[in-house]
C-alpha atoms as a PDB file:
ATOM      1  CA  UNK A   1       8.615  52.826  12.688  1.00  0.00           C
ATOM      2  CA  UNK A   2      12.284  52.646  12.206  1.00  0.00           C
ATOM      3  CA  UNK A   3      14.140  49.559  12.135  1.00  0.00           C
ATOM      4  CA  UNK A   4      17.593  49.101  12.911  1.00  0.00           C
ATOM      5  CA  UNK A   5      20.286  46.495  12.265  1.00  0.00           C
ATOM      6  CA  UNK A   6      23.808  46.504  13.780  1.00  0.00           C
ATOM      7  CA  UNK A   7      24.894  50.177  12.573  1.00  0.00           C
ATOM      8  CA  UNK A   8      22.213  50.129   9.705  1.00  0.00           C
ATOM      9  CA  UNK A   9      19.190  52.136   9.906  1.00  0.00           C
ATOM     10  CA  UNK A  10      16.179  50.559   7.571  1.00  0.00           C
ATOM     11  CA  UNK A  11      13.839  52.586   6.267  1.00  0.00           C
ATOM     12  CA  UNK A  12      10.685  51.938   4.326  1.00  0.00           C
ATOM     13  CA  UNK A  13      12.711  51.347   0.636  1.00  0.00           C
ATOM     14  CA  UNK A  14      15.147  49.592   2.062  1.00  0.00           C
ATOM     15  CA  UNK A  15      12.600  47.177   3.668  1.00  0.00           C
ATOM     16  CA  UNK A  16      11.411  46.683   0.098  1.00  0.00           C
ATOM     17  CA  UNK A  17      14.548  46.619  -1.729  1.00  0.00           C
ATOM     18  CA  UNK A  18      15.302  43.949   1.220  1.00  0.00           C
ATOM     19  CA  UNK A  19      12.502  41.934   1.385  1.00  0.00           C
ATOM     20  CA  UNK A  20      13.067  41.757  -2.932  1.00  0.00           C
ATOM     21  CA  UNK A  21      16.596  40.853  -2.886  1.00  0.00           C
ATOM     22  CA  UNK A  22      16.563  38.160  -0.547  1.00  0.00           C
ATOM     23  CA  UNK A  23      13.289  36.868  -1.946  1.00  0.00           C
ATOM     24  CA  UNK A  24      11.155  37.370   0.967  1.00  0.00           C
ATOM     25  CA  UNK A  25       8.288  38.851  -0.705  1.00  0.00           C
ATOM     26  CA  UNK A  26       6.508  35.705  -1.510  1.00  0.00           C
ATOM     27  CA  UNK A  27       6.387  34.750   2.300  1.00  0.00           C
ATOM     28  CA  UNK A  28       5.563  37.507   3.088  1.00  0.00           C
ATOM     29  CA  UNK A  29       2.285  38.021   0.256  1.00  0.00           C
ATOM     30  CA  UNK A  30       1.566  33.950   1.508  1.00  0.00           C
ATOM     31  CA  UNK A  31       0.983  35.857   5.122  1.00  0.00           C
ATOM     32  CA  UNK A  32      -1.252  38.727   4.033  1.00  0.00           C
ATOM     33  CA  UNK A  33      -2.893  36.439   1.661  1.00  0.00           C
ATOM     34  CA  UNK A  34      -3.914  34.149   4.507  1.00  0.00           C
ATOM     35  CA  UNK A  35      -5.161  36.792   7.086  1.00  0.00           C
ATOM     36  CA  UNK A  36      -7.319  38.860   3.871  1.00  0.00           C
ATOM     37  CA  UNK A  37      -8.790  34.695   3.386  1.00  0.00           C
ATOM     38  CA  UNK A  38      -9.621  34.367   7.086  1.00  0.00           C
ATOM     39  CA  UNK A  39     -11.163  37.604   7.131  1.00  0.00           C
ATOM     40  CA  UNK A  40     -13.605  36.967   4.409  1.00  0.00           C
ATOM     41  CA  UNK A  41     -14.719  33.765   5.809  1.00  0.00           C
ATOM     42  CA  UNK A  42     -17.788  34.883   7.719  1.00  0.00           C
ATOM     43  CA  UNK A  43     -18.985  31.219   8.539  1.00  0.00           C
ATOM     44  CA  UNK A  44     -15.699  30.497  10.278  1.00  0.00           C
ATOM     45  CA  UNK A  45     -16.744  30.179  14.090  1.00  0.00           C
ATOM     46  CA  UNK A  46     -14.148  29.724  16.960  1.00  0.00           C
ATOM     47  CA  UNK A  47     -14.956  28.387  20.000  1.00  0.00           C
ATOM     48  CA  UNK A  48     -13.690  30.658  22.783  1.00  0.00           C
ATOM     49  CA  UNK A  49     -11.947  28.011  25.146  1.00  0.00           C
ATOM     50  CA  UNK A  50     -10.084  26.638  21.961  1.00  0.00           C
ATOM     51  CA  UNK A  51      -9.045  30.785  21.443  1.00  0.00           C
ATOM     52  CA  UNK A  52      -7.639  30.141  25.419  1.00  0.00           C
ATOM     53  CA  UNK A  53      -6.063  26.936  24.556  1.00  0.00           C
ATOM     54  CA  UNK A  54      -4.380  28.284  21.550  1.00  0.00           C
ATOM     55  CA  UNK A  55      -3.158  31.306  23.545  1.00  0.00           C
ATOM     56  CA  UNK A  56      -1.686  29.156  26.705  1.00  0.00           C
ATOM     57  CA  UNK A  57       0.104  26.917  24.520  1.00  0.00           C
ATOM     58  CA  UNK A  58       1.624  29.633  22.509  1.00  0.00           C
ATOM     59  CA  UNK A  59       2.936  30.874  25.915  1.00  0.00           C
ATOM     60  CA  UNK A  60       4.032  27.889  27.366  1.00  0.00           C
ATOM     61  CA  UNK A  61       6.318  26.956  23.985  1.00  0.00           C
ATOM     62  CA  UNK A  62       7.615  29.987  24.580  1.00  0.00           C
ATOM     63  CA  UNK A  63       8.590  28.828  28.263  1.00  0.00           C
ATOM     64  CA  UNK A  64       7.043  32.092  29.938  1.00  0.00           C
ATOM     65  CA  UNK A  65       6.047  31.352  33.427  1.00  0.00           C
ATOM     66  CA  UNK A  66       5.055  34.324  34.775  1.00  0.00           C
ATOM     67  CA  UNK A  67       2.609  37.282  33.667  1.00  0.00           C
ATOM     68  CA  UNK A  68       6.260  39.370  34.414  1.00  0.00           C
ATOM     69  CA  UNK A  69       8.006  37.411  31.451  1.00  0.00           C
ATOM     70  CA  UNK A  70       4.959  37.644  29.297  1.00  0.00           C
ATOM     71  CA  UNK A  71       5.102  41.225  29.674  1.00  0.00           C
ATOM     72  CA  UNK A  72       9.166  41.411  28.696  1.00  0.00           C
ATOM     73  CA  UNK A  73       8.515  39.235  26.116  1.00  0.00           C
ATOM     74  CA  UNK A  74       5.583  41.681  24.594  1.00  0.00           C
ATOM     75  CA  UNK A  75       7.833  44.161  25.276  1.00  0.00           C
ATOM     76  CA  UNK A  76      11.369  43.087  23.689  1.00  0.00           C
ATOM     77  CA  UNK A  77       8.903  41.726  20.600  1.00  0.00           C
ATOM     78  CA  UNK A  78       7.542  45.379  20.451  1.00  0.00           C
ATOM     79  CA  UNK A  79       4.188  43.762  20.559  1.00  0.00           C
ATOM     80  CA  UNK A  80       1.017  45.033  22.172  1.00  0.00           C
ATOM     81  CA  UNK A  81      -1.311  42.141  24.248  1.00  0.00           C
ATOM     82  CA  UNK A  82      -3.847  42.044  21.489  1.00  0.00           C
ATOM     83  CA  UNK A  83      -1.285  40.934  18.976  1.00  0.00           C
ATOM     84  CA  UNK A  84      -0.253  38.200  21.231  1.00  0.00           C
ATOM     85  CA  UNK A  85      -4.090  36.743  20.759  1.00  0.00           C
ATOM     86  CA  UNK A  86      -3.771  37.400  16.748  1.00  0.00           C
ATOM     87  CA  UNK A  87      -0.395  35.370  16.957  1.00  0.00           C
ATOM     88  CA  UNK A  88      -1.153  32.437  19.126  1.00  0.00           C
ATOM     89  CA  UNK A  89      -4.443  31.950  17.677  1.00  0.00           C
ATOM     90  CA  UNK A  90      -3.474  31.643  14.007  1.00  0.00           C
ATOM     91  CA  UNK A  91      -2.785  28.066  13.755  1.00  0.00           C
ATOM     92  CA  UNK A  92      -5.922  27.417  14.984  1.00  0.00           C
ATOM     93  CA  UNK A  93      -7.214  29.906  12.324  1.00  0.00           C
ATOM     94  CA  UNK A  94      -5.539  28.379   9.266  1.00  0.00           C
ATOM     95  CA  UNK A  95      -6.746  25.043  10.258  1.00  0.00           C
ATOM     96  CA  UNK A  96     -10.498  26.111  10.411  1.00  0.00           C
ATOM     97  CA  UNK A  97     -10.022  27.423   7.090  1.00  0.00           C
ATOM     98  CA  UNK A  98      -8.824  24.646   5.343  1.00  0.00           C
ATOM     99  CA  UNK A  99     -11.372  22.742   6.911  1.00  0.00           C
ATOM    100  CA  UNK A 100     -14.056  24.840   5.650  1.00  0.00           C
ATOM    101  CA  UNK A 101     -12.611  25.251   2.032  1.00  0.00           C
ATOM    102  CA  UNK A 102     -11.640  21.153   1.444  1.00  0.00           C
ATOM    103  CA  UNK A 103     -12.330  19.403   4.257  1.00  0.00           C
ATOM    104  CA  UNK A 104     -16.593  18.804   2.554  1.00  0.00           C
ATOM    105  CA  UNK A 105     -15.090  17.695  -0.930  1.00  0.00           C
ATOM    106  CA  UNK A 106     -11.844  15.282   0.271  1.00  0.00           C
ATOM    107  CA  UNK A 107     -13.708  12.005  -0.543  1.00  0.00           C
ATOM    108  CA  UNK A 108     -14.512  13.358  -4.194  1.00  0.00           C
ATOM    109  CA  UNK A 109     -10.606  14.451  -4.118  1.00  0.00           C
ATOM    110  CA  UNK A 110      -9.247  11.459  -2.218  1.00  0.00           C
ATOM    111  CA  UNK A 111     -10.910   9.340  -5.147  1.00  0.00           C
ATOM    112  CA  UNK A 112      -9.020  11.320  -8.168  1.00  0.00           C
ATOM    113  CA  UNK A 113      -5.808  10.984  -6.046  1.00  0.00           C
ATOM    114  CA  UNK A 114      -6.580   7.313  -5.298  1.00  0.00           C
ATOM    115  CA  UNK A 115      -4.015   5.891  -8.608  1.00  0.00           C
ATOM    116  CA  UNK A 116      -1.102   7.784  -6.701  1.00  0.00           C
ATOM    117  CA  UNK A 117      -1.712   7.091  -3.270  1.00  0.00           C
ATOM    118  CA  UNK A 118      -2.321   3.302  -3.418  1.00  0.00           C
ATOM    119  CA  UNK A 119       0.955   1.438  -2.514  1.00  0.00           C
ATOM    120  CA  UNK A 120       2.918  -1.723  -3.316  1.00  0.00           C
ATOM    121  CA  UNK A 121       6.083  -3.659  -2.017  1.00  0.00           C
ATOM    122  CA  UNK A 122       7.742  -5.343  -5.098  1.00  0.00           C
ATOM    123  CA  UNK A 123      10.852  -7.064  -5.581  1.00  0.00           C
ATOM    124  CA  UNK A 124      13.132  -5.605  -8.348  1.00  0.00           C
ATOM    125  CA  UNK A 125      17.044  -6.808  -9.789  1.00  0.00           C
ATOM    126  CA  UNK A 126      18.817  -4.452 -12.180  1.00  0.00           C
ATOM    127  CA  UNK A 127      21.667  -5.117 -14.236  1.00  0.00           C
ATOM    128  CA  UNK A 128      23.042  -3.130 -17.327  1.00  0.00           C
ATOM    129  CA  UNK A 129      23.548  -6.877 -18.454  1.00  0.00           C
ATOM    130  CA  UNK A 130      20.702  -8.029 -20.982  1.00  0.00           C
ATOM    131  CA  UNK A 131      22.129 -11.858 -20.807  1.00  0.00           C
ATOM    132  CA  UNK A 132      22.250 -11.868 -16.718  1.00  0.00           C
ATOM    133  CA  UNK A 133      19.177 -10.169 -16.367  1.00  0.00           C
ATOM    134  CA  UNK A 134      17.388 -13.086 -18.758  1.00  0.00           C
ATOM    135  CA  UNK A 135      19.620 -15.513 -17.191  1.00  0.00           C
ATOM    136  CA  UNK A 136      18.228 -14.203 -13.895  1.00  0.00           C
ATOM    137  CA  UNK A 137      14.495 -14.422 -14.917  1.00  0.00           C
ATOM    138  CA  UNK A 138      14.908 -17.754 -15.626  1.00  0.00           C
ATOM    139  CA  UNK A 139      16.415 -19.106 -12.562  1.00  0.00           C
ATOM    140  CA  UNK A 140      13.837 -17.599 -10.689  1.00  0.00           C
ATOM    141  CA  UNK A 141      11.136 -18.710 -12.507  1.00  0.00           C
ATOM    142  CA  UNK A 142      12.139 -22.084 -11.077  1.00  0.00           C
ATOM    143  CA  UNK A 143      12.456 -21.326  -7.887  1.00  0.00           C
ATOM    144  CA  UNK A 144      10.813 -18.204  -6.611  1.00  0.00           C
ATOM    145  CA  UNK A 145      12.875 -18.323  -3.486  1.00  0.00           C
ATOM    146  CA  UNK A 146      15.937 -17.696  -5.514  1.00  0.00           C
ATOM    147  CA  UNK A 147      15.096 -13.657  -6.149  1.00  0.00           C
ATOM    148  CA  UNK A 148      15.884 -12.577  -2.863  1.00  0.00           C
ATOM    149  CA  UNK A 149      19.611 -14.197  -3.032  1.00  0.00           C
ATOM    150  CA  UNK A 150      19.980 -13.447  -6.404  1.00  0.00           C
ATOM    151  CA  UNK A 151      19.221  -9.575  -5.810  1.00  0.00           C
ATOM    152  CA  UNK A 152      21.774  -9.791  -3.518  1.00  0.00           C
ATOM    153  CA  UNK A 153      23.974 -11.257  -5.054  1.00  0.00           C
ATOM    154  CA  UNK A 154      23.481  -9.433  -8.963  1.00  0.00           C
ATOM    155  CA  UNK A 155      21.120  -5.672  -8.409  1.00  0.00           C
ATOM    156  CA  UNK A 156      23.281  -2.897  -9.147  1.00  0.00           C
ATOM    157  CA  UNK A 157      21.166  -0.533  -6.971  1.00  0.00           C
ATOM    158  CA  UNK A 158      20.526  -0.372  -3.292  1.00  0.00           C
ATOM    159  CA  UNK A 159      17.528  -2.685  -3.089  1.00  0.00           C
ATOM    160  CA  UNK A 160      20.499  -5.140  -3.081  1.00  0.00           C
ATOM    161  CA  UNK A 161      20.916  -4.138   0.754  1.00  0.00           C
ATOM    162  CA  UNK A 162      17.066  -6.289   1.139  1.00  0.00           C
ATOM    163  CA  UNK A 163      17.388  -8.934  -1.221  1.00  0.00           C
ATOM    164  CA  UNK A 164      15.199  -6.872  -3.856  1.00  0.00           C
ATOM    165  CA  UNK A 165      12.721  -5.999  -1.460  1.00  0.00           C
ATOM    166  CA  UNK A 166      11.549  -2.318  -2.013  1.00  0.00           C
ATOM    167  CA  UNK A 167       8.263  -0.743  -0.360  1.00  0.00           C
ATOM    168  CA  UNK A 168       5.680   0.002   0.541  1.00  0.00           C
ATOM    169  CA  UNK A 169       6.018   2.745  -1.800  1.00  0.00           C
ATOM    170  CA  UNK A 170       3.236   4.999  -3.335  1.00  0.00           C
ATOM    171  CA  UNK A 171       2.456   4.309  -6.745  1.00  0.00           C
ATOM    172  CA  UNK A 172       3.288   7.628  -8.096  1.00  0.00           C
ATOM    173  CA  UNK A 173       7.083   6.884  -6.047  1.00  0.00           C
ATOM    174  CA  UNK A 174       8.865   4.202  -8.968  1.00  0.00           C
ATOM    175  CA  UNK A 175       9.502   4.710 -12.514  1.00  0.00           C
ATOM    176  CA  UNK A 176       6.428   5.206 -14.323  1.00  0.00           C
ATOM    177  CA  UNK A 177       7.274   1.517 -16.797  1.00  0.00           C
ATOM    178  CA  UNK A 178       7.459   0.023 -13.172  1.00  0.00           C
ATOM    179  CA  UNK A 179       4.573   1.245 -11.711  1.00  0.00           C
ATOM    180  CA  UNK A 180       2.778   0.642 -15.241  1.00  0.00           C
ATOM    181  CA  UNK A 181       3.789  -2.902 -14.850  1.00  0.00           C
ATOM    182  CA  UNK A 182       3.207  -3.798 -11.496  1.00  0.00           C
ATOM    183  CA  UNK A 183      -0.179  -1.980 -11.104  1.00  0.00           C
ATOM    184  CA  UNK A 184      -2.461  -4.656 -12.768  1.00  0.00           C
ATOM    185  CA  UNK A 185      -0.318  -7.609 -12.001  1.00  0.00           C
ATOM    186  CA  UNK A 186      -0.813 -10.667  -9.187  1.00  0.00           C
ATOM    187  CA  UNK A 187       0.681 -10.859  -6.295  1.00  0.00           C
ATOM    188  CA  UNK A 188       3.851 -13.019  -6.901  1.00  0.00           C
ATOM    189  CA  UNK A 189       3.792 -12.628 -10.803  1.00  0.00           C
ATOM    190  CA  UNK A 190       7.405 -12.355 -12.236  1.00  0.00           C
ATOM    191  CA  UNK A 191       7.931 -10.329 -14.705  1.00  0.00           C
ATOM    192  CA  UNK A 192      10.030 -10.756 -18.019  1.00  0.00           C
ATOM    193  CA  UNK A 193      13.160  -8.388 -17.942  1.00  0.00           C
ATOM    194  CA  UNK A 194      12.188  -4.722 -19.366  1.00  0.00           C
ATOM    195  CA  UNK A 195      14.449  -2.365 -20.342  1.00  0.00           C
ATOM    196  CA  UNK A 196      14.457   1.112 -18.375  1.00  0.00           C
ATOM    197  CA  UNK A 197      17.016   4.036 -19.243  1.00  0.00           C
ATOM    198  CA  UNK A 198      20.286   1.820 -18.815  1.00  0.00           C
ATOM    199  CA  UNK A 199      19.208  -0.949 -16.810  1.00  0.00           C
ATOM    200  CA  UNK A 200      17.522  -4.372 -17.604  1.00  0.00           C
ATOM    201  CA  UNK A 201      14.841  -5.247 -14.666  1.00  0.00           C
ATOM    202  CA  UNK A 202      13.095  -8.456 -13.436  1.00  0.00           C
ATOM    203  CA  UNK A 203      10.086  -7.013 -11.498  1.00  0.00           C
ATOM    204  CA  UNK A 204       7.642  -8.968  -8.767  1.00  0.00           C
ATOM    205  CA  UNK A 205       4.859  -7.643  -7.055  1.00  0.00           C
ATOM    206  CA  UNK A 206       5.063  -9.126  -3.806  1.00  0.00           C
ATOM    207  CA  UNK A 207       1.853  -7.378  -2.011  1.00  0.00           C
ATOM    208  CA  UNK A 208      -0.738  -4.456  -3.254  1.00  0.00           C
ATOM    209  CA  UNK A 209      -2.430  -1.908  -0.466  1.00  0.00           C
ATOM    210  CA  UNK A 210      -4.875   0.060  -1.471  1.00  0.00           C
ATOM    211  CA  UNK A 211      -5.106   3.765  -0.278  1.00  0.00           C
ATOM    212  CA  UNK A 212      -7.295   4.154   2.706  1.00  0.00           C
ATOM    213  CA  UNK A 213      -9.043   7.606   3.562  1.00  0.00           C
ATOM    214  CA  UNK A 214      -8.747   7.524   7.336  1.00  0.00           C
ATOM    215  CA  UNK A 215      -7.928  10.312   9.817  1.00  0.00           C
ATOM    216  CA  UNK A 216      -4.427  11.001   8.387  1.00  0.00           C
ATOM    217  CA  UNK A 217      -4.674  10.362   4.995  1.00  0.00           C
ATOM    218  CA  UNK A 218      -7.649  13.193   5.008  1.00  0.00           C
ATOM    219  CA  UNK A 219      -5.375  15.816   6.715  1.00  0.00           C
ATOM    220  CA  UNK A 220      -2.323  15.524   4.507  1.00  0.00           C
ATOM    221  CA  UNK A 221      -5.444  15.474   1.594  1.00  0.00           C
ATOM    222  CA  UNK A 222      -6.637  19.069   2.914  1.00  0.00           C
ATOM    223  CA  UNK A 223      -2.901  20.170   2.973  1.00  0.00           C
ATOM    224  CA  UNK A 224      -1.926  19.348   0.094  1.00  0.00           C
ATOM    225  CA  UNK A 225      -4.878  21.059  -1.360  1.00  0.00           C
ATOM    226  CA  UNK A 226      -4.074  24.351   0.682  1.00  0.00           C
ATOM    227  CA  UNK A 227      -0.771  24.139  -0.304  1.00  0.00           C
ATOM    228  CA  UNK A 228      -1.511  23.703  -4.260  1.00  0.00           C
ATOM    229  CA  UNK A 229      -4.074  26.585  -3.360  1.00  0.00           C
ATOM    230  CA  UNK A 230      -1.896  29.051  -1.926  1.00  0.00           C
ATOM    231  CA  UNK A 231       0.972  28.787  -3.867  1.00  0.00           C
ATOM    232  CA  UNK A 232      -1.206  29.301  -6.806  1.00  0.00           C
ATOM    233  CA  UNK A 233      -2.112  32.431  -5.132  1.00  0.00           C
ATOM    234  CA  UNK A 234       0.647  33.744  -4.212  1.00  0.00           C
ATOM    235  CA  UNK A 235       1.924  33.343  -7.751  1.00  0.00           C
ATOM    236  CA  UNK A 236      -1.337  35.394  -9.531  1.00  0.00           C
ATOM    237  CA  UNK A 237      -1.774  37.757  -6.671  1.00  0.00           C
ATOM    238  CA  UNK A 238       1.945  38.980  -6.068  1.00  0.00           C
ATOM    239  CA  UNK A 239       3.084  41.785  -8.543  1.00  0.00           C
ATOM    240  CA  UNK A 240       6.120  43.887  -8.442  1.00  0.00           C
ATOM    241  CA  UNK A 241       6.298  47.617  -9.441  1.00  0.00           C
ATOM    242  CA  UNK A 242       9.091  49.852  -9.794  1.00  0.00           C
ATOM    243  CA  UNK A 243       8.172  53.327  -9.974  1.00  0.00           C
ATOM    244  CA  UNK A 244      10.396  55.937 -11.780  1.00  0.00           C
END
């Protein structure tokens, strides 16, 4: 095969030297590693209608009407018909896989994740002013209507924009001393102003919601786990080799 570019002629080193220089050799190892994994999976099983399904849809995003286009489109691809199958059915593939690699332990791994994916909606002012931010505290303490005013009135940051308001955010999302803070306290519990980097903060939880494995949460679970898994592989199992 000989592959050519404008008035450039690629041959197999320059692929490499190519594929090196603009750092497309860990794509391209992600690919292979993916199809060897696949491969090796004996218990993988694939119902033949969802093979059909996979294949039609893969046509029709390609907005090919005809069996005519299909054919052109093999053909200006330089692709024979059984690659079409390999191409249109690999989605389908990759999600078996993960399924059959995490998708029996995600409770076990939806439980060590659990810390980071509960979420909160807290109320937060932030001053570089030690006297205002006590000053602050205090008024609110009072009158706990006061801290959405007041944040808009004194918060140096963009949660000024919703009176303080920020969330829900995951608990792995805000500075660590806020999310250490906020993760034990009540609902509605003000907080004494704490000191973070430059800024002095007055802090109130205003609701906790605790992580929930349903439908989504397990699928962005079994991704993120093939993710972590691949581009751990991809790091051990790609090596480089000049030869002399």
């Amino acid at each position: 095969m000989r592959i050519r570019i404008r008035e450039q002629n690629l041959e197999q080193d320059d692929l490499i030297r190519l594929l090196v220089q603009y750092q497309l050799l860990p794509q391209l190892a992600r690919e292979i590693i993916l199809d060897q994994e696949i491969t090796s999976l004996e218990e993988i099983e694939y119902n033949p209608e969802d093979i059909q399904i996979a294949i039609q849809q893969f046509v029709k995003k390609l907005q090919l009407k005809s069996e005519s286009q299909l054919q052109i489109w093999l053909q200006n691809n330089d692709l024979q018909p059984e690659q079409l199958s390999a191409i249109a059915t690999r989605p389908l593939k990759i999600e078996k896989l993960k399924q059959v690699r995490w998708g029996n332990n995600i409770e076990a791994y939806f439980m060590e994740r659990k810390d980071q994916l509960d979420r909160m909606i807290y109320s937060l002012i932030r001053t570089q002013d030690a006297g205002i931010a006590q000053e602050l505290y205090f008024r609110i303490l009072d009158d706990a209507t006061a801290f959405a005013p007041l944040a808009g009135q004194y918060s140096q940051g963009a949660e000024a924009q919703t009176g303080g308001l920020v969330g829900p955010v995951e608990m792995s999302t805000p500075h660590p001393q806020i999310t250490a803070v906020l993760k034990n306290a009540q609902p509605g519990a003000l907080k004494a102003p704490m000191k973070i980097g430059e800024w002095y903060v007055v802090l109130r939880l205003e609701e906790f919601l605790p992580a929930q494995l349903d439908e989504l949460m397990r699928q962005r679970l079994i991704n993120e786990q093939f993710e972590k898994w691949l581009k751990e592989s991809v790091k051990n199992q790609l090596t480089i080799q000049y030869l002399e």
